[in-house]
N, C-alpha and C. Protein backbone atom coordinates (compact mmCIF):
# COMPACT_ATOMS: atom_id res chain seq x y z
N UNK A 1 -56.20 -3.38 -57.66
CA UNK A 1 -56.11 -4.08 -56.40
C UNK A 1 -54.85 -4.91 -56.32
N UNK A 2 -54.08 -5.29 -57.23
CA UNK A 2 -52.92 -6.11 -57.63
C UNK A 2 -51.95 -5.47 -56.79
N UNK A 3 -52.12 -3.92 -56.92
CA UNK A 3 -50.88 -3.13 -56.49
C UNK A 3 -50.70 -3.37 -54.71
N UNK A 4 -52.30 -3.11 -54.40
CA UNK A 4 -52.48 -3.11 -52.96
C UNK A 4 -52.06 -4.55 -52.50
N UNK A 5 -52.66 -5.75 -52.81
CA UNK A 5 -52.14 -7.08 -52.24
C UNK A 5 -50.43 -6.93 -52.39
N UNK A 6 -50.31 -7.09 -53.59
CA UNK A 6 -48.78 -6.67 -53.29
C UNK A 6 -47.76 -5.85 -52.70
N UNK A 7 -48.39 -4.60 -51.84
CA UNK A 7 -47.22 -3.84 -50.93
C UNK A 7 -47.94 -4.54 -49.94
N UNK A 8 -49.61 -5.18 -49.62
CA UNK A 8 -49.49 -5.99 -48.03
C UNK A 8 -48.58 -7.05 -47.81
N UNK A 9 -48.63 -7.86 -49.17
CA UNK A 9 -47.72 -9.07 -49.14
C UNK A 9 -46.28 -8.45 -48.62
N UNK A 10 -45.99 -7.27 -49.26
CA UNK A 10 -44.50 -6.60 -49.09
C UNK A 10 -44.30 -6.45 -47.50
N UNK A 11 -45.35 -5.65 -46.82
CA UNK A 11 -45.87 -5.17 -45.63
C UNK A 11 -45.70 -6.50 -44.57
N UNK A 12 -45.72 -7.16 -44.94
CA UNK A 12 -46.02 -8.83 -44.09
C UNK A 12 -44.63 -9.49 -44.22
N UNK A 13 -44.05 -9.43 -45.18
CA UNK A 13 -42.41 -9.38 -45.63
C UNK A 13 -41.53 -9.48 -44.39
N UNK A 14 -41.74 -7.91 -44.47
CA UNK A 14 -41.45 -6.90 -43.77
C UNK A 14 -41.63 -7.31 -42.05
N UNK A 15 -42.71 -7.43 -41.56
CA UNK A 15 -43.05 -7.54 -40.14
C UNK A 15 -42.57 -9.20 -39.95
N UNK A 16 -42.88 -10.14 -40.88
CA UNK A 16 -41.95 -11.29 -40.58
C UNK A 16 -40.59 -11.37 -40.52
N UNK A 17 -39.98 -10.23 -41.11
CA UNK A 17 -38.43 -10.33 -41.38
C UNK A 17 -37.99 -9.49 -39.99
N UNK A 18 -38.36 -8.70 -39.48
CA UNK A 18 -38.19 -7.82 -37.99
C UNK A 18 -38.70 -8.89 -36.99
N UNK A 19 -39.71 -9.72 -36.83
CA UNK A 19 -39.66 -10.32 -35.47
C UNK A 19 -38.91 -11.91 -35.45
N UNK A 20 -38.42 -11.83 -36.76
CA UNK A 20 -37.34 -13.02 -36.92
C UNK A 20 -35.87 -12.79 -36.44
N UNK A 21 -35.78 -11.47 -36.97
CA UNK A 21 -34.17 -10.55 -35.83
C UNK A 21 -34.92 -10.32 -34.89
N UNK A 22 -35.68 -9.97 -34.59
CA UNK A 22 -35.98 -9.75 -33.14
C UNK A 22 -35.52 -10.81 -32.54
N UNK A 23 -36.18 -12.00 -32.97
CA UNK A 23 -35.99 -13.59 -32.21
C UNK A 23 -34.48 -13.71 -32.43
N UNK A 24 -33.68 -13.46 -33.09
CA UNK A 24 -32.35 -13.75 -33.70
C UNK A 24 -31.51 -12.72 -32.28
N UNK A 25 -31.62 -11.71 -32.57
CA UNK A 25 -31.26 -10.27 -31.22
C UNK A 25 -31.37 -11.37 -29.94
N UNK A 26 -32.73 -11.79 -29.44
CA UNK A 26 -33.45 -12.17 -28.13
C UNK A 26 -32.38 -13.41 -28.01
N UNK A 27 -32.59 -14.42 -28.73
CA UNK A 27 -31.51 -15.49 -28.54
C UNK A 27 -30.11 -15.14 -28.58
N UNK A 28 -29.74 -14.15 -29.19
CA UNK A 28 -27.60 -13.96 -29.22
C UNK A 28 -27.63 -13.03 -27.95
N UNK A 29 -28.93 -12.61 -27.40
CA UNK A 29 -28.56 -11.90 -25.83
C UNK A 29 -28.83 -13.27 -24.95
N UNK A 30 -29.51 -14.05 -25.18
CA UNK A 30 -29.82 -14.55 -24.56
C UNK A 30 -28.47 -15.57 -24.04
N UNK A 31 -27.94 -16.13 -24.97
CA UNK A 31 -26.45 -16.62 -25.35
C UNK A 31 -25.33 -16.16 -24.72
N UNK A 32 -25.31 -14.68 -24.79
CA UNK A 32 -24.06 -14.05 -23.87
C UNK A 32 -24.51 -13.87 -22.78
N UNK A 33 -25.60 -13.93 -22.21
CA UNK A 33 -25.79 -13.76 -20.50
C UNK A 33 -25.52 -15.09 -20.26
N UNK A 34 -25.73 -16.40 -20.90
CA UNK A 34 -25.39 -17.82 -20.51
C UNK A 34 -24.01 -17.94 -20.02
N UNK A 35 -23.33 -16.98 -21.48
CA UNK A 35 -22.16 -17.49 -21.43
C UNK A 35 -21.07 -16.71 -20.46
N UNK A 36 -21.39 -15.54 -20.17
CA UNK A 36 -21.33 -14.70 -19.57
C UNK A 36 -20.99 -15.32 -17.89
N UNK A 37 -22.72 -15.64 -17.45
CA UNK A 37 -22.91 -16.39 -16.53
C UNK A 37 -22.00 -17.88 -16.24
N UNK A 38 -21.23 -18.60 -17.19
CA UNK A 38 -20.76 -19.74 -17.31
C UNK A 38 -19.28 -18.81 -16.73
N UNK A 39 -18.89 -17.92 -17.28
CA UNK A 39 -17.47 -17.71 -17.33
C UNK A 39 -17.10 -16.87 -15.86
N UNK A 40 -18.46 -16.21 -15.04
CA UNK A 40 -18.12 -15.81 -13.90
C UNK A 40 -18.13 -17.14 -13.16
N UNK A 41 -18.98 -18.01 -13.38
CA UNK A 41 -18.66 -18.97 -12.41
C UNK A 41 -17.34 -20.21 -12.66
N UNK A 42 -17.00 -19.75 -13.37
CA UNK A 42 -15.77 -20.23 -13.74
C UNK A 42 -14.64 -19.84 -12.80
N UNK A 43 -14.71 -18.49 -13.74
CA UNK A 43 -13.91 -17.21 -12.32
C UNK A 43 -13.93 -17.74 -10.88
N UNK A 44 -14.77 -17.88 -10.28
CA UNK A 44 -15.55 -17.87 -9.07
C UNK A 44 -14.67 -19.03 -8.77
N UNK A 45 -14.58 -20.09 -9.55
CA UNK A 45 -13.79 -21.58 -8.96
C UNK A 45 -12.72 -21.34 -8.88
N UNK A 46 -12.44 -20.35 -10.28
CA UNK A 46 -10.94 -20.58 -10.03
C UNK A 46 -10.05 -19.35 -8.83
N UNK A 47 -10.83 -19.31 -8.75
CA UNK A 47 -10.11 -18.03 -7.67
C UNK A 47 -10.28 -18.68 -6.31
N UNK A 48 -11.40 -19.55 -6.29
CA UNK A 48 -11.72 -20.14 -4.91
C UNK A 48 -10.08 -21.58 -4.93
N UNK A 49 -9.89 -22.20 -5.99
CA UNK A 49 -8.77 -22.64 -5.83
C UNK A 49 -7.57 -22.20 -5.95
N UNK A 50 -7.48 -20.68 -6.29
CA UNK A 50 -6.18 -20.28 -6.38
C UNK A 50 -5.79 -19.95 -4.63
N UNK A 51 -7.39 -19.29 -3.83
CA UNK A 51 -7.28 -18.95 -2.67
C UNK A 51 -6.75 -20.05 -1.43
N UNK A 52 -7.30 -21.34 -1.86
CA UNK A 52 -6.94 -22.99 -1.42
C UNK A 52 -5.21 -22.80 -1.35
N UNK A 53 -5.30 -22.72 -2.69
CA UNK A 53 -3.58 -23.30 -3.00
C UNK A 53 -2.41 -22.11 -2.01
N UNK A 54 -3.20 -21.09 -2.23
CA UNK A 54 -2.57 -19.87 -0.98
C UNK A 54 -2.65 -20.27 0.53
N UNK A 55 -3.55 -20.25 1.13
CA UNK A 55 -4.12 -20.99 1.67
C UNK A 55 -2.72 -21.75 2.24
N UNK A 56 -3.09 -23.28 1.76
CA UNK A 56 -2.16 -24.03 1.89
C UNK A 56 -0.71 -23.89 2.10
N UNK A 57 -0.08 -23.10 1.10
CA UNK A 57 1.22 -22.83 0.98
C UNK A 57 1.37 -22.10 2.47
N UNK A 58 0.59 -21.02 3.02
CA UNK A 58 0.77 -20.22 4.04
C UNK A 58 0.95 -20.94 5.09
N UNK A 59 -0.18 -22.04 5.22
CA UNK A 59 -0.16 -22.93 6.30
C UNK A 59 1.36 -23.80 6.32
N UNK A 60 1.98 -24.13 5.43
CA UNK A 60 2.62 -24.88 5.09
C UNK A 60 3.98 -24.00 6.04
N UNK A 61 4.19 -22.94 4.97
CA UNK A 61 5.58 -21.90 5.67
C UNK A 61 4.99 -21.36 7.35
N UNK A 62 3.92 -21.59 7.35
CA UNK A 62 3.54 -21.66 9.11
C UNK A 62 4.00 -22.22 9.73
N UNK A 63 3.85 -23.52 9.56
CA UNK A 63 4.68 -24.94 10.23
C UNK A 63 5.76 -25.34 10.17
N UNK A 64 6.27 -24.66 9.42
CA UNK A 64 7.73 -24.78 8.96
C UNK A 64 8.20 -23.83 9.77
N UNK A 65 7.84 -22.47 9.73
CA UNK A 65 8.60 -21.60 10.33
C UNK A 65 8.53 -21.92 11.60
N UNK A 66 7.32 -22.22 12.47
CA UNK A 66 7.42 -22.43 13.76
C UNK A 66 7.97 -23.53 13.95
N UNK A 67 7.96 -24.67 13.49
CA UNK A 67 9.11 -25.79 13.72
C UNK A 67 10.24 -25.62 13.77
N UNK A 68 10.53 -24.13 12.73
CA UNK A 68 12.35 -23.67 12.45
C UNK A 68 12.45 -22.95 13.94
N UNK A 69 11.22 -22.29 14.08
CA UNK A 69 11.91 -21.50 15.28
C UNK A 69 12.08 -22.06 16.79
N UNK A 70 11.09 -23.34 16.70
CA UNK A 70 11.69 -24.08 18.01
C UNK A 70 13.05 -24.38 17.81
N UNK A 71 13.19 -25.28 16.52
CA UNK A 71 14.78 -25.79 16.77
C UNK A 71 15.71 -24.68 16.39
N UNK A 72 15.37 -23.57 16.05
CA UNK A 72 16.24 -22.57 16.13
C UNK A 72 16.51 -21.90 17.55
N UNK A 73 15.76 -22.01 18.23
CA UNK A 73 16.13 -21.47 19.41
C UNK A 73 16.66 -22.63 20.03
N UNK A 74 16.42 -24.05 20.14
CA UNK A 74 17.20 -25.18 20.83
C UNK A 74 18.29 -25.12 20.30
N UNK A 75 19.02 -24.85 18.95
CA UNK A 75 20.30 -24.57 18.79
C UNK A 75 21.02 -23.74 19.20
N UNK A 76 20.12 -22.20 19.38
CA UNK A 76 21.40 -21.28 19.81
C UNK A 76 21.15 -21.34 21.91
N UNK A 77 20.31 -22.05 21.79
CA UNK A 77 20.31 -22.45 23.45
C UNK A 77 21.56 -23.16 23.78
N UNK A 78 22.00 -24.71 22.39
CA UNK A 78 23.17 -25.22 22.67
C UNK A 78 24.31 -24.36 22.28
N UNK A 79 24.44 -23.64 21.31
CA UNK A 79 25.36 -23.13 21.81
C UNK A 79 26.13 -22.29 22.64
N UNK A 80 24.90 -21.62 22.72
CA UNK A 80 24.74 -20.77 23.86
C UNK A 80 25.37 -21.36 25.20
N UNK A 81 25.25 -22.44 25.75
CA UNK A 81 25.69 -23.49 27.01
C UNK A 81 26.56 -23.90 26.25
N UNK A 82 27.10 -23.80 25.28
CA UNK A 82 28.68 -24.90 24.79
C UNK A 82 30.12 -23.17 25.04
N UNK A 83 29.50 -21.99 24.42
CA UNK A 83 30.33 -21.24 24.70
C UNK A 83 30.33 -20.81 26.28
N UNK A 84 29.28 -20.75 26.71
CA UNK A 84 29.39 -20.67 28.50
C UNK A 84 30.79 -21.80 28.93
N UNK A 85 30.38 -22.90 28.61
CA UNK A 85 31.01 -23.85 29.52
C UNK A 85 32.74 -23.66 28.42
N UNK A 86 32.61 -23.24 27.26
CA UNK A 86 34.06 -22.70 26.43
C UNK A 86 35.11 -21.32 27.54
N UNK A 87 34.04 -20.55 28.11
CA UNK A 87 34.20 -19.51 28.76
C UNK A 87 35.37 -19.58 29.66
N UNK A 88 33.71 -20.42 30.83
CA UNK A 88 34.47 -21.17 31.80
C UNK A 88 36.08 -21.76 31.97
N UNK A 89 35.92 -22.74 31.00
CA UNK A 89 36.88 -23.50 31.10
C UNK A 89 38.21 -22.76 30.78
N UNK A 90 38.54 -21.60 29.95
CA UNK A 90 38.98 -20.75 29.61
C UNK A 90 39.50 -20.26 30.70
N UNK A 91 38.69 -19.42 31.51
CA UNK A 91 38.96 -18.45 32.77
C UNK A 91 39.40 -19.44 34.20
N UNK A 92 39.27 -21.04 34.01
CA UNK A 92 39.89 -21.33 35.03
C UNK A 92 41.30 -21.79 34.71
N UNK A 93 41.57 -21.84 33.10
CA UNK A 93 43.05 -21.98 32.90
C UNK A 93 44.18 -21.05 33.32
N UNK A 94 43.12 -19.47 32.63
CA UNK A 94 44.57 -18.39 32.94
C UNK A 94 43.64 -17.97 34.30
N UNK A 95 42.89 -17.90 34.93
CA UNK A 95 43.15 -17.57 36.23
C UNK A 95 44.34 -16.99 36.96
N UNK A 96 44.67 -18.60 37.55
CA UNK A 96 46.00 -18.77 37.80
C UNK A 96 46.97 -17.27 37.44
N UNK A 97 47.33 -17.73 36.04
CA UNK A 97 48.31 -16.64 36.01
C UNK A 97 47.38 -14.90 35.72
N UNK A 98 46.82 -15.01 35.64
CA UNK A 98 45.95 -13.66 36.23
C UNK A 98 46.19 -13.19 37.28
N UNK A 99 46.24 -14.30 38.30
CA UNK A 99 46.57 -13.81 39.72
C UNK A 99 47.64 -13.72 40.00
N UNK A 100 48.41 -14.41 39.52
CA UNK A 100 49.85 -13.91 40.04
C UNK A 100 50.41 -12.90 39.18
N UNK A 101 49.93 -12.66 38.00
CA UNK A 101 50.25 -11.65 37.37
C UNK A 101 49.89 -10.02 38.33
N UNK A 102 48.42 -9.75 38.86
CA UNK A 102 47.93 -8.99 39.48
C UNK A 102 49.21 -9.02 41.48
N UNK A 103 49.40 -10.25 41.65
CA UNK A 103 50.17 -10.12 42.56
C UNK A 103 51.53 -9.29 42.56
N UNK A 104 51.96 -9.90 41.37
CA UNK A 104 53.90 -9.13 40.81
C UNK A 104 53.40 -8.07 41.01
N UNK A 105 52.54 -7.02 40.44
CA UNK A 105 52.81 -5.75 39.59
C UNK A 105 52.03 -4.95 41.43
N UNK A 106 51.14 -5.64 41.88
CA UNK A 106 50.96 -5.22 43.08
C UNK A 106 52.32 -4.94 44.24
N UNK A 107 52.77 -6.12 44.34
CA UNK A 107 53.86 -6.18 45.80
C UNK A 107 54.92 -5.80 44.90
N UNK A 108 55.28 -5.46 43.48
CA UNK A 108 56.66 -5.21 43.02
C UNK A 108 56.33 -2.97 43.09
N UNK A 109 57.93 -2.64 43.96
CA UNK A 109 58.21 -1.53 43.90
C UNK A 109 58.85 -0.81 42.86
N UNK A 110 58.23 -0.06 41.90
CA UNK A 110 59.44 0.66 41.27
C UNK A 110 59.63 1.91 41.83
N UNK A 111 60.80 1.37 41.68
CA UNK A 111 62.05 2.78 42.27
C UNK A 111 62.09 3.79 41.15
């Protein structure tokens, strides 16, 4: 009977040493779905502030650009009216001899 108690004792060993990894298995899964779970929501923030900081910057070159493009167009508006009135002032200098230039070559005969 010595032999028999001793492979149950062995037998019992045995089934304590399997639902102790079992428990060992159950907890290191249990561990990486935590951690798992910790590191998507990690993810999750940081992407939600990378999307912020985008975000932002866009808004930013938004306002900028449309601020550039008002005063970009109020500049080439001024210059726009500075070479007009450059034009002007231009065409009423040689006028003048425009016209009498167009007069000579009109009333002059070549023979």
């Amino acid at each position: 009977m010595d032999s028999s108690l001793r492979s149950q004792g062995g037998i019992q060993m045995l089934i304590t040493a399997e639902q102790e990894a079992q428990q060992m298995i159950t907890d290191a899964r249990n561990l990486t779905m935590a951690r798992l779970k910790q590191a998507k929501d990690e993810a999750e923030k940081e992407v939600a502030r990378y999307r912020y900081h985008l975000e932002a910057e866009y808004q930013k070159k938004m306002s900028e650009t449309s601020g550039s493009s008002d005063s970009t167009a109020k500049l080439l508006e001024e210059e726009t009216e500075a070479k007009i009135r450059n034009m002007k002032g231009t065409a009423s200098k040689v006028s003048k001899e425009v016209v009498d230039l167009l007069i000579k070559h009109v009333t002059t005969v070549n023979v």
